[in-house]
PDB file of N, CA and C in Angstrom:
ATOM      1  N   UNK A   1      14.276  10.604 -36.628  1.00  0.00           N
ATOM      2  CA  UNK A   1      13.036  11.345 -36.792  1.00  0.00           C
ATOM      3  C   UNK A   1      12.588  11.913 -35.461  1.00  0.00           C
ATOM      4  N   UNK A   2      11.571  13.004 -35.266  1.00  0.00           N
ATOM      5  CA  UNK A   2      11.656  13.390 -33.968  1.00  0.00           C
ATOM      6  C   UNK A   2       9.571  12.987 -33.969  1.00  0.00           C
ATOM      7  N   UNK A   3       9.896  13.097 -32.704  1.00  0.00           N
ATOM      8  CA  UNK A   3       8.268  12.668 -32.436  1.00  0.00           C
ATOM      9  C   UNK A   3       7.845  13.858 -31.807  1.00  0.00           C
ATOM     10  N   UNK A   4       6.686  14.063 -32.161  1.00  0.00           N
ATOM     11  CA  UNK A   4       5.551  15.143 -31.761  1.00  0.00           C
ATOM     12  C   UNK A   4       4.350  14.869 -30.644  1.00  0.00           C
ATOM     13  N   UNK A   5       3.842  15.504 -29.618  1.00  0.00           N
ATOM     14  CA  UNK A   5       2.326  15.165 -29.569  1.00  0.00           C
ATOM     15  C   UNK A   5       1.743  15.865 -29.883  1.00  0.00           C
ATOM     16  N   UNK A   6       0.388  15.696 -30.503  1.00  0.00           N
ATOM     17  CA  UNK A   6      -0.530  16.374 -31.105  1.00  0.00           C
ATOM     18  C   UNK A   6      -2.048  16.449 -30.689  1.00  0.00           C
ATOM     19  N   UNK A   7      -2.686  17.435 -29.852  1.00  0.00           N
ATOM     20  CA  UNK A   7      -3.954  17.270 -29.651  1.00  0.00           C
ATOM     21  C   UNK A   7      -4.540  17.575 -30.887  1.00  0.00           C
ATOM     22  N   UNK A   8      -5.721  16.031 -30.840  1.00  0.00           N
ATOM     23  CA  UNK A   8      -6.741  16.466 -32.229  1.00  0.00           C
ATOM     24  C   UNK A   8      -7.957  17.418 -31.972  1.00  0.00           C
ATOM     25  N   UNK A   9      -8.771  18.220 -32.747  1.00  0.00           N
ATOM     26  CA  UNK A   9      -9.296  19.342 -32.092  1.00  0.00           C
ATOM     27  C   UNK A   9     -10.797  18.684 -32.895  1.00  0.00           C
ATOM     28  N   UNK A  10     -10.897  18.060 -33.781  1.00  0.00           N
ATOM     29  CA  UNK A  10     -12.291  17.979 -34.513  1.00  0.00           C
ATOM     30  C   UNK A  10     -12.189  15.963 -34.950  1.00  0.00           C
ATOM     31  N   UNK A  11     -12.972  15.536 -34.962  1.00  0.00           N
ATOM     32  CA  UNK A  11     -12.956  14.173 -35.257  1.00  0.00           C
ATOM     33  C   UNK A  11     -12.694  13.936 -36.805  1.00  0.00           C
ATOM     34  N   UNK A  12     -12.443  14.074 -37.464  1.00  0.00           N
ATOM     35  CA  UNK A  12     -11.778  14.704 -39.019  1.00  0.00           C
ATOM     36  C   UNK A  12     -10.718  14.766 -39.020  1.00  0.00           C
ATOM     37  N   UNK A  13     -10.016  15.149 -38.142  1.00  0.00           N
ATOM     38  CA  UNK A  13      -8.583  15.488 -37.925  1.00  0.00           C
ATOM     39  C   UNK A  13      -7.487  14.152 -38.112  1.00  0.00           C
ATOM     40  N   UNK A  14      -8.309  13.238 -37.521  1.00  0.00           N
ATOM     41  CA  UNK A  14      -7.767  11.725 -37.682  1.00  0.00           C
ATOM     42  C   UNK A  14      -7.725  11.042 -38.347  1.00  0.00           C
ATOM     43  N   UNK A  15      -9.100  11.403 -39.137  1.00  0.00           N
ATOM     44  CA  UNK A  15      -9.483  10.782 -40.485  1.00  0.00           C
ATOM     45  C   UNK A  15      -7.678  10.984 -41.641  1.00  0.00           C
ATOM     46  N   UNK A  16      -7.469  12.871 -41.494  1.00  0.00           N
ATOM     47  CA  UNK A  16      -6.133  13.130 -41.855  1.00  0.00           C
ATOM     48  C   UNK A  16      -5.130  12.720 -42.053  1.00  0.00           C
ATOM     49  N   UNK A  17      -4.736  12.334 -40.431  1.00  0.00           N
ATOM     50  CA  UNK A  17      -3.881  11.985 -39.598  1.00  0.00           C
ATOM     51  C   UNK A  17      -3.569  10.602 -40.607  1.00  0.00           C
ATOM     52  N   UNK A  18      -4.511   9.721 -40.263  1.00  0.00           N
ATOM     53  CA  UNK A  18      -4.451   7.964 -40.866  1.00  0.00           C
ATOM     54  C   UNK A  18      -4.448   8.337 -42.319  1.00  0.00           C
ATOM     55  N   UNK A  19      -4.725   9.086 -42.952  1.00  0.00           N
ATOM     56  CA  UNK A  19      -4.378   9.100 -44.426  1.00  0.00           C
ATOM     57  C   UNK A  19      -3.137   9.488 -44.553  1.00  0.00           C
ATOM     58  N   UNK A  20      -2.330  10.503 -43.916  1.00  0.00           N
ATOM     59  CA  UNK A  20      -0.927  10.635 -43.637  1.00  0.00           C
ATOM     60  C   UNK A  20      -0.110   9.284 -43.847  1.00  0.00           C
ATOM     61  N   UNK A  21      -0.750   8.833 -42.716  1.00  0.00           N
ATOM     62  CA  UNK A  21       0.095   7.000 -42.306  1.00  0.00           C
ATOM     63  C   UNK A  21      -0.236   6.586 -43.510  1.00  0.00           C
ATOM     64  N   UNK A  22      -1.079   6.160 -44.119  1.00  0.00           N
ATOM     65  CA  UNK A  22      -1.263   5.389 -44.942  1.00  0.00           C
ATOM     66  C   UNK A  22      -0.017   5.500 -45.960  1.00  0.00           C
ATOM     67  N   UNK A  23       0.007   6.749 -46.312  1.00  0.00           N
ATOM     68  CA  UNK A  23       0.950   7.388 -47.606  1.00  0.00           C
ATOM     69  C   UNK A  23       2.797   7.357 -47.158  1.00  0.00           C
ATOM     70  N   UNK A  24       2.324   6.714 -46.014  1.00  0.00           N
ATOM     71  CA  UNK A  24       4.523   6.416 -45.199  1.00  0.00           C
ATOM     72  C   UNK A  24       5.197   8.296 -45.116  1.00  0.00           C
ATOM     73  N   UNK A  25       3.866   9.204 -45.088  1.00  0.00           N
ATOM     74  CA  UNK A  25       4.476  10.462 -44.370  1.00  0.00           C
ATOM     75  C   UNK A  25       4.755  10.352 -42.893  1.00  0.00           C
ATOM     76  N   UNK A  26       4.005   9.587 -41.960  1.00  0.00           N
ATOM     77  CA  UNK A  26       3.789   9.146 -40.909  1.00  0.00           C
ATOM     78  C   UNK A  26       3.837   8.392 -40.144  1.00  0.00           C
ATOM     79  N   UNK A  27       4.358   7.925 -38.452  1.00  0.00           N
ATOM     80  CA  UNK A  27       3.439   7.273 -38.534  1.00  0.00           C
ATOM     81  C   UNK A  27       2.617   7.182 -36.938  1.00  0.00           C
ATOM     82  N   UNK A  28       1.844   6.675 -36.556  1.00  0.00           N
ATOM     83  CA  UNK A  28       1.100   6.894 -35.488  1.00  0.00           C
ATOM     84  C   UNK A  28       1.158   5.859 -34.133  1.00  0.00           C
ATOM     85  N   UNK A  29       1.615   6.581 -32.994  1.00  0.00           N
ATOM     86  CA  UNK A  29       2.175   5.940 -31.684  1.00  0.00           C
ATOM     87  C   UNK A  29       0.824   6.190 -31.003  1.00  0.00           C
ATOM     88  N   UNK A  30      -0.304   5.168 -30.974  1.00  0.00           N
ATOM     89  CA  UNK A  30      -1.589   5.647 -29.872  1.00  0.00           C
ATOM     90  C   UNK A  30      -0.672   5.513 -28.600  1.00  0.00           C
ATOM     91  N   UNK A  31      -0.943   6.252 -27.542  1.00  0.00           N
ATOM     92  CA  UNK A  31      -0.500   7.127 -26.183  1.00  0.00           C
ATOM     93  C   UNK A  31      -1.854   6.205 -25.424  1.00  0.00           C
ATOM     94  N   UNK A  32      -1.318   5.436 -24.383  1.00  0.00           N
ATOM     95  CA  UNK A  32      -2.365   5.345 -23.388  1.00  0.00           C
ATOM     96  C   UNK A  32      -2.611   6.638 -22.156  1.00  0.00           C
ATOM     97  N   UNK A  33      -3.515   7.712 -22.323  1.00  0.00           N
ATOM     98  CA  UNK A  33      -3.534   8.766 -21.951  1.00  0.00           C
ATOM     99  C   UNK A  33      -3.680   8.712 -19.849  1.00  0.00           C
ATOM    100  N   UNK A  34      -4.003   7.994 -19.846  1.00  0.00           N
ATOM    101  CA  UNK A  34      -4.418   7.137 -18.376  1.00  0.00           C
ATOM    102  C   UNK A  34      -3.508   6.593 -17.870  1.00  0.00           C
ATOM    103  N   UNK A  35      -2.196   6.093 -18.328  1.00  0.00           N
ATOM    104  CA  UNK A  35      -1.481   5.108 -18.071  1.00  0.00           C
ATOM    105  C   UNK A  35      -0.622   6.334 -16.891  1.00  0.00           C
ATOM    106  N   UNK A  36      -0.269   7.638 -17.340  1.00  0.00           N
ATOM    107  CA  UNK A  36       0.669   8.548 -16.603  1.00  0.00           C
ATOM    108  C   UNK A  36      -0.480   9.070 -15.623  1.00  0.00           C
ATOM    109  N   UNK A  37      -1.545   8.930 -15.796  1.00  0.00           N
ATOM    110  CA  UNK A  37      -2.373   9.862 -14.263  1.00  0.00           C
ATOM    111  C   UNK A  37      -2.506   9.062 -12.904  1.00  0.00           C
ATOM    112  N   UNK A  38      -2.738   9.748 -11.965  1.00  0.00           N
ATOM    113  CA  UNK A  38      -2.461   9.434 -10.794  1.00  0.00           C
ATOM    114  C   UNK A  38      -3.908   8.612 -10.696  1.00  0.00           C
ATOM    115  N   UNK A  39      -4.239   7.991 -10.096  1.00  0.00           N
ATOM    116  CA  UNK A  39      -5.597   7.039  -9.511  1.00  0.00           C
ATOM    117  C   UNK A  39      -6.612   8.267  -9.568  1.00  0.00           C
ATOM    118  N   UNK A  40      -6.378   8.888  -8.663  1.00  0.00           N
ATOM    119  CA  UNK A  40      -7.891   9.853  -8.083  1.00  0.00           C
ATOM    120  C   UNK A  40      -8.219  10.866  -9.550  1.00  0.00           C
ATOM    121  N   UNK A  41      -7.327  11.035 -10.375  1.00  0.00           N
ATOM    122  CA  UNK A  41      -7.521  11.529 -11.689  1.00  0.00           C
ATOM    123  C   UNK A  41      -8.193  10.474 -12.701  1.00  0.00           C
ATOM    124  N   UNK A  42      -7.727   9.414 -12.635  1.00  0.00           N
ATOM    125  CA  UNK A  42      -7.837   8.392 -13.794  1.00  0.00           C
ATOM    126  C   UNK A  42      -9.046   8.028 -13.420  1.00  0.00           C
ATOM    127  N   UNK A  43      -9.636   7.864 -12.269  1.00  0.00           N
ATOM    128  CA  UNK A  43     -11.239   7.467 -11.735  1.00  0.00           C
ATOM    129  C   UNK A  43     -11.475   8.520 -11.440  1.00  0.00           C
ATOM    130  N   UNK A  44     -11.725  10.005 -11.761  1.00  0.00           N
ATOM    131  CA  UNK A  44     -12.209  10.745 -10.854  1.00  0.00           C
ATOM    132  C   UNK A  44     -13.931  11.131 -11.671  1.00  0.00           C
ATOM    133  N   UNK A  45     -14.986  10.749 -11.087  1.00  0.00           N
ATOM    134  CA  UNK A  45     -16.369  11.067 -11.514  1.00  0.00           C
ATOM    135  C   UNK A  45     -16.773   9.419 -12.088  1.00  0.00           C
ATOM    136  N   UNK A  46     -15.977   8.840 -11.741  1.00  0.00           N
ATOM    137  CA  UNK A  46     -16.556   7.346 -11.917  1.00  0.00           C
ATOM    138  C   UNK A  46     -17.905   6.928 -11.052  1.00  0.00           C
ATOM    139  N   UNK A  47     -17.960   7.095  -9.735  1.00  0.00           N
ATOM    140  CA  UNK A  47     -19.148   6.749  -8.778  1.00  0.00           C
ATOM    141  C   UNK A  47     -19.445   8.001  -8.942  1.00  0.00           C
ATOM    142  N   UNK A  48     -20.458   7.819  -9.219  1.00  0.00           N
ATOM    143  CA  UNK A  48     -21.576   9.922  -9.061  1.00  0.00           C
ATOM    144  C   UNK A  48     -22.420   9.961  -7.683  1.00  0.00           C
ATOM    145  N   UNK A  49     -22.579  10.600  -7.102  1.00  0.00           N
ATOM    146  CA  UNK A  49     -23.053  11.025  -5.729  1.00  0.00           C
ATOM    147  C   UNK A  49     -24.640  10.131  -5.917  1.00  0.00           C
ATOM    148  N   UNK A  50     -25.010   9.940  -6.638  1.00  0.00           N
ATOM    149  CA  UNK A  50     -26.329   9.489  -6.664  1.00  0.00           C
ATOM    150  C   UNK A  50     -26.392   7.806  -6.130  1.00  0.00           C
ATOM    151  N   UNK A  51     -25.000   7.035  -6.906  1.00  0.00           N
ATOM    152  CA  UNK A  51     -24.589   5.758  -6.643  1.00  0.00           C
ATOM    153  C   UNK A  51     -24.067   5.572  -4.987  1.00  0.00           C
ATOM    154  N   UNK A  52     -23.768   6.809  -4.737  1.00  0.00           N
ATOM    155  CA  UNK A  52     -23.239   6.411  -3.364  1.00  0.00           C
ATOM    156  C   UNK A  52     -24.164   6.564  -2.326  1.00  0.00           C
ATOM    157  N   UNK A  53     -24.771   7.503  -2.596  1.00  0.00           N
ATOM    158  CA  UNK A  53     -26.102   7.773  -1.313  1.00  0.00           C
ATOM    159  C   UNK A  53     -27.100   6.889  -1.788  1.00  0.00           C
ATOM    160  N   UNK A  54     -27.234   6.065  -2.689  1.00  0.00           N
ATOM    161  CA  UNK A  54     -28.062   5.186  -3.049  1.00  0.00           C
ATOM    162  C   UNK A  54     -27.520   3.697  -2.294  1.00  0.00           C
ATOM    163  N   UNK A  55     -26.127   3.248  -1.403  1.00  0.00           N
ATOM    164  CA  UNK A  55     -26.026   2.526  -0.512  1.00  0.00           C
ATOM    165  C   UNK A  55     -26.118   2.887   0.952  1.00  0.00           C
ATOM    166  N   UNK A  56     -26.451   4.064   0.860  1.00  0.00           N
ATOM    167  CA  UNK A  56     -26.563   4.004   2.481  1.00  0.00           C
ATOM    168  C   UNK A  56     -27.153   3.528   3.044  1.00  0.00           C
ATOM    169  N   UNK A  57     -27.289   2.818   4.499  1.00  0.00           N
ATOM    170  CA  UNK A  57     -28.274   2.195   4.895  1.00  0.00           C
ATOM    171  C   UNK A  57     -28.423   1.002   4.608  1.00  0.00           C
ATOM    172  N   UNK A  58     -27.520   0.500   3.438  1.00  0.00           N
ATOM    173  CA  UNK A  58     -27.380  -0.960   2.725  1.00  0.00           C
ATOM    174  C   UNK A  58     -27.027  -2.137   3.349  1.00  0.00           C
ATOM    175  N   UNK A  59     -25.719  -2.107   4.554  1.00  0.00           N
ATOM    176  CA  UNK A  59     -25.614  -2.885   4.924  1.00  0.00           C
ATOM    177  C   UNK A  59     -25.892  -3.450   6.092  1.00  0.00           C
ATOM    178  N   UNK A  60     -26.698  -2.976   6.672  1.00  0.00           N
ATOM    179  CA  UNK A  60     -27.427  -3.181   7.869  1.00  0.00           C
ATOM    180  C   UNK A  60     -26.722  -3.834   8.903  1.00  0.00           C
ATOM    181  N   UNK A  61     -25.660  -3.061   9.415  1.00  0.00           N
ATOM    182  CA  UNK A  61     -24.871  -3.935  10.195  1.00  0.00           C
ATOM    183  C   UNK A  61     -25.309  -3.753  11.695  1.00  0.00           C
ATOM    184  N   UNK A  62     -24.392  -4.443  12.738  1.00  0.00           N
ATOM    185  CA  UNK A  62     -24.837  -4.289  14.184  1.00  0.00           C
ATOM    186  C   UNK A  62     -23.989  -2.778  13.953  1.00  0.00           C
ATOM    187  N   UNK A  63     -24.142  -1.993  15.748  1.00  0.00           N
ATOM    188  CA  UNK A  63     -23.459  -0.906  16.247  1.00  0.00           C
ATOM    189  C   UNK A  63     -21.368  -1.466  16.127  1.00  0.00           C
ATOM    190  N   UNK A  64     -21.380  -2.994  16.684  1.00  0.00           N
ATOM    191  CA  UNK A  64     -20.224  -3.958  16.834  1.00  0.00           C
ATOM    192  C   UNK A  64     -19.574  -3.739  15.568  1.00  0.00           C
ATOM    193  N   UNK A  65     -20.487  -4.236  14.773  1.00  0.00           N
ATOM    194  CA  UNK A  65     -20.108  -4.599  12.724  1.00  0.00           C
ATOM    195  C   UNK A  65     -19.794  -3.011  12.634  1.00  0.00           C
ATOM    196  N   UNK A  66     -20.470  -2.262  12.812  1.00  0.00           N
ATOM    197  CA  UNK A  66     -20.037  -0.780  11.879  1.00  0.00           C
ATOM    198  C   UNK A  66     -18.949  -0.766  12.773  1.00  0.00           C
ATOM    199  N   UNK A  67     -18.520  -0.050  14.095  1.00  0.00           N
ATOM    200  CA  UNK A  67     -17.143   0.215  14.379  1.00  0.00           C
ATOM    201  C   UNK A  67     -15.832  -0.706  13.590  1.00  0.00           C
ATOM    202  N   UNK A  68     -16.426  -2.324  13.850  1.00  0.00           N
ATOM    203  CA  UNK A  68     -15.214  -2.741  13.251  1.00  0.00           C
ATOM    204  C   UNK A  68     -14.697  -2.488  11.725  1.00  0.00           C
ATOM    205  N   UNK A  69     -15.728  -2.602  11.104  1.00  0.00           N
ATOM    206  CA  UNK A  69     -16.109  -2.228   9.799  1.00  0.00           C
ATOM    207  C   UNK A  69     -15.498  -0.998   9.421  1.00  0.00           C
ATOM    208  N   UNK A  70     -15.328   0.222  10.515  1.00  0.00           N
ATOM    209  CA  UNK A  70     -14.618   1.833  10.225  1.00  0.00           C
ATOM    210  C   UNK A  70     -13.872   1.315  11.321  1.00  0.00           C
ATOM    211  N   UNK A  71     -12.726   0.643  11.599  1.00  0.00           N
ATOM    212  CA  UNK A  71     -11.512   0.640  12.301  1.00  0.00           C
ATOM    213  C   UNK A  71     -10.952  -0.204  10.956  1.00  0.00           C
ATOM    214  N   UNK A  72     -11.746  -1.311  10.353  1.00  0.00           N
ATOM    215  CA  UNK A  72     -11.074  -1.735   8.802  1.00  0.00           C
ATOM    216  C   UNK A  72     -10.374  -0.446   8.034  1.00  0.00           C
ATOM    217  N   UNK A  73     -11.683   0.228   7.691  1.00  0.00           N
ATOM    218  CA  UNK A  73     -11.452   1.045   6.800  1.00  0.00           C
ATOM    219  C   UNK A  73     -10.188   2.044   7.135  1.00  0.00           C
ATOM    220  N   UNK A  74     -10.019   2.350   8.543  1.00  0.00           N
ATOM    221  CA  UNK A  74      -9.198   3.581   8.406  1.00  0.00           C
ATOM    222  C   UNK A  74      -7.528   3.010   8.461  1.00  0.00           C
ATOM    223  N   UNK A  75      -7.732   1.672   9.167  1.00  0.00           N
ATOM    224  CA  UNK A  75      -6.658   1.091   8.905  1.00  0.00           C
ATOM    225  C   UNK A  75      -6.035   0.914   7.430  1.00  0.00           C
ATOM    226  N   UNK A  76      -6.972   0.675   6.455  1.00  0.00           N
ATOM    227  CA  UNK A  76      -6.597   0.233   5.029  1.00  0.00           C
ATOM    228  C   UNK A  76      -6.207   1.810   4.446  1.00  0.00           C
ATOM    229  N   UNK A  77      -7.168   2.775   5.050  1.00  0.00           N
ATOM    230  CA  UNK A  77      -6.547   4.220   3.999  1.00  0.00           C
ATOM    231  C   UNK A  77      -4.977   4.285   4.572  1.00  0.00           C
ATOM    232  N   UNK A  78      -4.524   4.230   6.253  1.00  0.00           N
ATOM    233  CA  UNK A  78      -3.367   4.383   6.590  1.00  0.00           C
ATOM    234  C   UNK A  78      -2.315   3.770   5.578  1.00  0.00           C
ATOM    235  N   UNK A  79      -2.412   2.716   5.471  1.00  0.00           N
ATOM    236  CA  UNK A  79      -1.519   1.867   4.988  1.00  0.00           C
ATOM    237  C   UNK A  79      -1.195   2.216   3.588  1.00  0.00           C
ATOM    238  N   UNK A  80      -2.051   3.166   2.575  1.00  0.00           N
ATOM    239  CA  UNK A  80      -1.984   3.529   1.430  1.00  0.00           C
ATOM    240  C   UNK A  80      -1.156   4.843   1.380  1.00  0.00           C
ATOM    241  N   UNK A  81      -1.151   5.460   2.864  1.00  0.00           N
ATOM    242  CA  UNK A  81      -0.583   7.108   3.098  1.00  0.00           C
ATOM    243  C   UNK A  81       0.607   6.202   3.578  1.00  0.00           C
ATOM    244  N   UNK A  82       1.026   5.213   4.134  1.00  0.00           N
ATOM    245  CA  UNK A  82       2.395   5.288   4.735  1.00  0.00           C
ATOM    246  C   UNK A  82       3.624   5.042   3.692  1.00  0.00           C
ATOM    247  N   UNK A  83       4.860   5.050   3.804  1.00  0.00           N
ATOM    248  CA  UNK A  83       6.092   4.865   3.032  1.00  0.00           C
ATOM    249  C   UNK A  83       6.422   3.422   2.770  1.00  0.00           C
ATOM    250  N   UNK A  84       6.696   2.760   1.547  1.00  0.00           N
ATOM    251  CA  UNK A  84       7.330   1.837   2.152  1.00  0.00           C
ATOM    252  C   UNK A  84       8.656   1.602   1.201  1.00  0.00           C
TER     253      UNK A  84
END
């Protein structure tokens, strides 16, 4: 048998779809649609600008704490850009 994908266009469409299955014309493979996207796609609009400027100022660190704190950080993005 050959398999298809099918975008559904109206919420009805499925209703269809599962009456298909029901009747053994069909049958239905749910697709984890997320599973093939890259990270920055699969989260992308998760934190909204409002959540993030709503920590600023949050952690009240020394001048000491923030540098080390952004020598953490840039170390940890490196390590995500390098090969291994």
């Amino acid at each position: 048998m050959d398999t298809v994908l099918i975008q559904l266009t109206s919420p009805k469409t499925m209703k269809l779809i599962l009456d298909l299955e029901e009747l053994d014309l069909l049958r239905v493979i749910k697709k984890d649609e997320t599973a093939d996207l890259e990270l920055s796609d699969k989260y992308a609009g998760k934190l909204s600008v409002t959540d993030i400027s709503g920590l600023r100022g949050k952690l009240n660190l020394t001048d000491g704490q923030y540098d080390d704190f952004q020598t953490y950080i840039k170390k940890s993005r490196e390590e995500w850009e390098r090969d291994i």
